[in-house]
N, C-alpha and C. Protein backbone atom coordinates (compact mmCIF):
# COMPACT_ATOMS: atom_id res chain seq x y z
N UNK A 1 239.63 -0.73 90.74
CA UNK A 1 240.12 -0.98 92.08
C UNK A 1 239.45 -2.24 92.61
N UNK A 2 239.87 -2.99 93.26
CA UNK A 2 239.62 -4.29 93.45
C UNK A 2 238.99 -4.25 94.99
N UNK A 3 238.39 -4.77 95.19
CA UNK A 3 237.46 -4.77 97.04
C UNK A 3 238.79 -4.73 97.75
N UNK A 4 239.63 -5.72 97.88
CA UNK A 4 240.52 -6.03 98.50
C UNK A 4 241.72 -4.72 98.70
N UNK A 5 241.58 -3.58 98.04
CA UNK A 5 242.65 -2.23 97.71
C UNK A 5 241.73 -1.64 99.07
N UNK A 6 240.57 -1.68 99.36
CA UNK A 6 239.80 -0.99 100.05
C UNK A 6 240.07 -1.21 101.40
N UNK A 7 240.42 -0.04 101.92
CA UNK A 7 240.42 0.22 103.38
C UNK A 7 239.31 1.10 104.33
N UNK A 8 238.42 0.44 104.96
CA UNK A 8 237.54 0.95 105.69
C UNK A 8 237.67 1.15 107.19
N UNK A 9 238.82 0.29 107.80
CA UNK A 9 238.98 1.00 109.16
C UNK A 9 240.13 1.85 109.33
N UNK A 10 239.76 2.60 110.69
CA UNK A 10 240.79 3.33 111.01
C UNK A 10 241.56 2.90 112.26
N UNK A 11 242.99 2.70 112.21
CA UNK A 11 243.38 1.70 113.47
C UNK A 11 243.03 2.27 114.60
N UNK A 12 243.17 3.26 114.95
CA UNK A 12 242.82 4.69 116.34
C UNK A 12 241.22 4.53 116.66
N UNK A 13 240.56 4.21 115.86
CA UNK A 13 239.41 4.90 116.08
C UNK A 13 238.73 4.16 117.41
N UNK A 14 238.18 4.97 118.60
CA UNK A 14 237.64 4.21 119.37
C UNK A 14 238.45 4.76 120.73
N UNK A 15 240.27 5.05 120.23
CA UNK A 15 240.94 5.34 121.28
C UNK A 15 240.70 6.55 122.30
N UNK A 16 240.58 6.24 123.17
CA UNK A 16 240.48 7.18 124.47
C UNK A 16 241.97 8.04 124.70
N UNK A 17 241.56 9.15 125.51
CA UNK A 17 243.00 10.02 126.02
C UNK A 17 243.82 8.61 126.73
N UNK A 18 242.66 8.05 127.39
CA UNK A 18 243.46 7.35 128.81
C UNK A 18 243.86 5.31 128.32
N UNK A 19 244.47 5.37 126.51
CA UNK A 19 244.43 4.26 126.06
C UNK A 19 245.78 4.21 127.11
N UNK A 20 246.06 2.44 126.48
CA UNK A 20 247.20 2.24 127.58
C UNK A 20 248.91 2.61 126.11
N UNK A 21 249.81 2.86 126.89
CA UNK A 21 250.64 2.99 126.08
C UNK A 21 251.33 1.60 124.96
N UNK A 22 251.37 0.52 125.27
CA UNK A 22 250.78 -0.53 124.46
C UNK A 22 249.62 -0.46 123.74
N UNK A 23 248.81 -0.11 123.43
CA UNK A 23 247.77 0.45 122.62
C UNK A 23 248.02 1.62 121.46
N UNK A 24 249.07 2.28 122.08
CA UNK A 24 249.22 3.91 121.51
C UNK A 24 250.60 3.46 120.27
N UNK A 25 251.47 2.54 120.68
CA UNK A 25 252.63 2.15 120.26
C UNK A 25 252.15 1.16 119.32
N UNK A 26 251.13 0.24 119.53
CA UNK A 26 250.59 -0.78 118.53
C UNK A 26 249.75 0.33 116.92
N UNK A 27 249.65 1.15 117.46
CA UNK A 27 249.11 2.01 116.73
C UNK A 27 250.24 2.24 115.33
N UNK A 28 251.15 2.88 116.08
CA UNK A 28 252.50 3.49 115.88
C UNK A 28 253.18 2.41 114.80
N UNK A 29 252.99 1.37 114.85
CA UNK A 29 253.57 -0.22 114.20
C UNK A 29 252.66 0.25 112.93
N UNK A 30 251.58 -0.03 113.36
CA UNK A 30 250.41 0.09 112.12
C UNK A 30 251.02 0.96 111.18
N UNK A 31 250.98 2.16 111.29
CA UNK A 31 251.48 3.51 110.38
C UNK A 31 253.24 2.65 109.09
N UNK A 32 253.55 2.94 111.11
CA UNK A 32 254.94 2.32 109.89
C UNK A 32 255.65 1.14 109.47
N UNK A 33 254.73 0.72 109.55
CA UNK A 33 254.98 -0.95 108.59
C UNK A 33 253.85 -0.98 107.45
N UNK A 34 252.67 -0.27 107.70
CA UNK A 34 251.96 -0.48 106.93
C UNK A 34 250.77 -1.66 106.91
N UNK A 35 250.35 -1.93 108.11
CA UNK A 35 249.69 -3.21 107.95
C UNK A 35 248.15 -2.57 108.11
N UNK A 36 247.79 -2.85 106.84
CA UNK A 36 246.74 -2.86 106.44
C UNK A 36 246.13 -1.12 106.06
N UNK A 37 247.01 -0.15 106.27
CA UNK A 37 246.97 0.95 106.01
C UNK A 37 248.35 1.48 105.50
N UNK A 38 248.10 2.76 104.34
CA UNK A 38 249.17 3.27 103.92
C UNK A 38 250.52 3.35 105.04
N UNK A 39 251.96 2.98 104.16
CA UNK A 39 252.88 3.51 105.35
C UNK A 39 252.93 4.85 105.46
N UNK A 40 253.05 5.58 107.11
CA UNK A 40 253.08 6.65 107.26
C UNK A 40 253.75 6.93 108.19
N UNK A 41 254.69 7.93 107.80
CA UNK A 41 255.54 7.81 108.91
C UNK A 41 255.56 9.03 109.92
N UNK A 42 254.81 9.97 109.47
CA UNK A 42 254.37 10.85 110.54
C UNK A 42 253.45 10.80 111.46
N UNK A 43 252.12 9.71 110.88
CA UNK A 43 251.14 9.19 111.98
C UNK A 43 251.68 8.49 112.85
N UNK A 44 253.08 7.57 111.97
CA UNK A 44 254.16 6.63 113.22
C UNK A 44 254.52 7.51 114.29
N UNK A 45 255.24 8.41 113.48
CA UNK A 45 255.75 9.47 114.91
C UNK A 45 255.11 9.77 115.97
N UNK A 46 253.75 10.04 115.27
CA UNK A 46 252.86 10.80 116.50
C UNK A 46 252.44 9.71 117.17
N UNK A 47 252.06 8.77 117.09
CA UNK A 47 251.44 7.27 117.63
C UNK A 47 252.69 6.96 118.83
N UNK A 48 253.95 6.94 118.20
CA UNK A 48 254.95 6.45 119.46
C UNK A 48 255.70 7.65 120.25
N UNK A 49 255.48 8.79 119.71
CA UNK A 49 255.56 9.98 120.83
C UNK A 49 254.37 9.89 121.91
N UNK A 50 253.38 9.72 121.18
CA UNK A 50 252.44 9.54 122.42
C UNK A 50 252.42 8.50 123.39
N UNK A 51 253.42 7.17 122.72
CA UNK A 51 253.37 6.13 123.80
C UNK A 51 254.29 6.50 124.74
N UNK A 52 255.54 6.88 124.18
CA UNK A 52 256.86 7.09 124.47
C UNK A 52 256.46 7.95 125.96
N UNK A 53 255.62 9.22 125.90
CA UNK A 53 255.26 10.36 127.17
C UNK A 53 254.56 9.27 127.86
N UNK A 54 254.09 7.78 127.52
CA UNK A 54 253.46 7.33 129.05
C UNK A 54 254.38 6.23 129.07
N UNK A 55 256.05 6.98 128.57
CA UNK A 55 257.12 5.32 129.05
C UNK A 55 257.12 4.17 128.69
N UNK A 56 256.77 3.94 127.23
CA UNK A 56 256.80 2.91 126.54
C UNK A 56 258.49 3.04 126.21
N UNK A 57 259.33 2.55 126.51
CA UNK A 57 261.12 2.25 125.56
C UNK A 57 261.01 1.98 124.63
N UNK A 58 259.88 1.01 124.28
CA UNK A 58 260.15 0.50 122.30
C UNK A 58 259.44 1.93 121.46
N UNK A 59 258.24 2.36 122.03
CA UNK A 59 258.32 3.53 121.23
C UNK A 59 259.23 4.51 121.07
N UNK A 60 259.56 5.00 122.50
CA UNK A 60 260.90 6.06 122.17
C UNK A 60 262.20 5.71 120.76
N UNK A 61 262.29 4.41 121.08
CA UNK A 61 263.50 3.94 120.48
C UNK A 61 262.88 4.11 118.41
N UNK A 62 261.11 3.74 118.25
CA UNK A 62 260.85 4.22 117.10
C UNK A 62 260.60 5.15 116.84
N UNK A 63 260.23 6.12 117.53
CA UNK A 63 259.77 7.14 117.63
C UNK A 63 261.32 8.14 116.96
N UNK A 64 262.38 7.93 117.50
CA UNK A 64 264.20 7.86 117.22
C UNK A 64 264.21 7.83 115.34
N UNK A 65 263.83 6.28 115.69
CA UNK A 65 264.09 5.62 113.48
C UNK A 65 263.49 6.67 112.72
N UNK A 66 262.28 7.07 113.15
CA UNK A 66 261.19 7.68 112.35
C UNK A 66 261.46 9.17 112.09
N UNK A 67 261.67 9.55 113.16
CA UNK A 67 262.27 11.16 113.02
C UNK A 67 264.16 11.10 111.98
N UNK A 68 264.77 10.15 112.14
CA UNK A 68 265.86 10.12 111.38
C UNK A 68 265.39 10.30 109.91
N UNK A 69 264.13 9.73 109.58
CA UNK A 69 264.03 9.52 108.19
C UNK A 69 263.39 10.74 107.60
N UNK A 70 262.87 11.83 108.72
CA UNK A 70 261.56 12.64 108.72
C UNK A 70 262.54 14.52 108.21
N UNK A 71 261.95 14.80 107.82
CA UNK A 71 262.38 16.61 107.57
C UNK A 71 261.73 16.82 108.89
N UNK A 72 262.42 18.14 109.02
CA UNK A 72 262.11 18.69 110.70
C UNK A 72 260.82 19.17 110.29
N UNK A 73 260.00 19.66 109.23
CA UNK A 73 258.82 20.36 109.11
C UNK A 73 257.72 19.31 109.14
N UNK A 74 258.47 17.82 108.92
CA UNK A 74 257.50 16.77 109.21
C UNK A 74 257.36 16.15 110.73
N UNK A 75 258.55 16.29 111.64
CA UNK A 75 258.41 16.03 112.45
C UNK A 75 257.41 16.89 113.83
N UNK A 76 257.78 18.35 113.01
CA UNK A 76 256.66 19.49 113.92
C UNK A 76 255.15 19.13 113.10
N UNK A 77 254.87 18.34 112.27
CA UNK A 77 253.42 17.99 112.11
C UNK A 77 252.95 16.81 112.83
N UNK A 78 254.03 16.02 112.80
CA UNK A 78 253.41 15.17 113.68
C UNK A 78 253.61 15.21 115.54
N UNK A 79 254.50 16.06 115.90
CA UNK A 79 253.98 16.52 117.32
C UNK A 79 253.36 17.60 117.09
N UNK A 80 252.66 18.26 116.36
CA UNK A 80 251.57 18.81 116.10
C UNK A 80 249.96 18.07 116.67
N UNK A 81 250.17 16.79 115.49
CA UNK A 81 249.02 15.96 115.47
C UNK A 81 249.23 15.86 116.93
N UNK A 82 250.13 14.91 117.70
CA UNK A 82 250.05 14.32 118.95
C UNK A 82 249.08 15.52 120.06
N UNK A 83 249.47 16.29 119.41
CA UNK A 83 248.94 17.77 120.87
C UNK A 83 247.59 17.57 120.43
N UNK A 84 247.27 17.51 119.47
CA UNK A 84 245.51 18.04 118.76
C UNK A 84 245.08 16.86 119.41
N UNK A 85 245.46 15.59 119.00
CA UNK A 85 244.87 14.14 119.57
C UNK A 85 244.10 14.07 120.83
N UNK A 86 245.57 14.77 121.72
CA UNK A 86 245.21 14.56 123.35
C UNK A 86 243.83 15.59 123.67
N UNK A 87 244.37 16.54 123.06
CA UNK A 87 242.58 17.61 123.31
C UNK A 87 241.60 16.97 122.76
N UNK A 88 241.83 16.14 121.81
CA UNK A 88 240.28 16.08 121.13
C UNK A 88 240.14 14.43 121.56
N UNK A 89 240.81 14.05 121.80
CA UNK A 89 240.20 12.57 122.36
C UNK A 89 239.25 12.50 122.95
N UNK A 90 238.47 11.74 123.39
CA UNK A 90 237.01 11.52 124.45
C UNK A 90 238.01 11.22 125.72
């Protein structure tokens, strides 16, 4: 494995309950494009559901793409995650 395969941050980490929804949705990009971390498209989900509840439009609208591509048992994990997030945030 080459240094460069290595991923040591986590894009979230640091985030507060009270990030701004531009913050929560930039998140949401990360997952599903993949920049600089695996693509994921259930961390996407949960990242722009959470922007989407503080009225972000571009998340809702990915938040939309992502669930099209998603099984419904993936989409209840990732508004799963979103609920656990908000409790356990600082």
């Amino acid at each position: 494995m080459a240094y460069a395969d290595i991923q040591l941050e986590v894009p979230e980490f640091g985030l507060t309950r009270e990030a701004p929804a531009d913050e929560l949705y930039r998140i949401g990009l990360i997952y599903s494009e993949g920049m600089g971390v695996a693509v994921d498209i259930v961390a996407a989900h949960k990242w722009f559901n959470l922007a989407a509840a503080r009225g972000h439009r571009g998340a809702r609208v990915c938040r939309e793409e992502m669930a099209d591509m998603m099984e419904s048992q993936d989409i209840i994990k990732a508004q799963r995650a979103a609920r656990e997030w908000m409790k356990k945030a600082n």
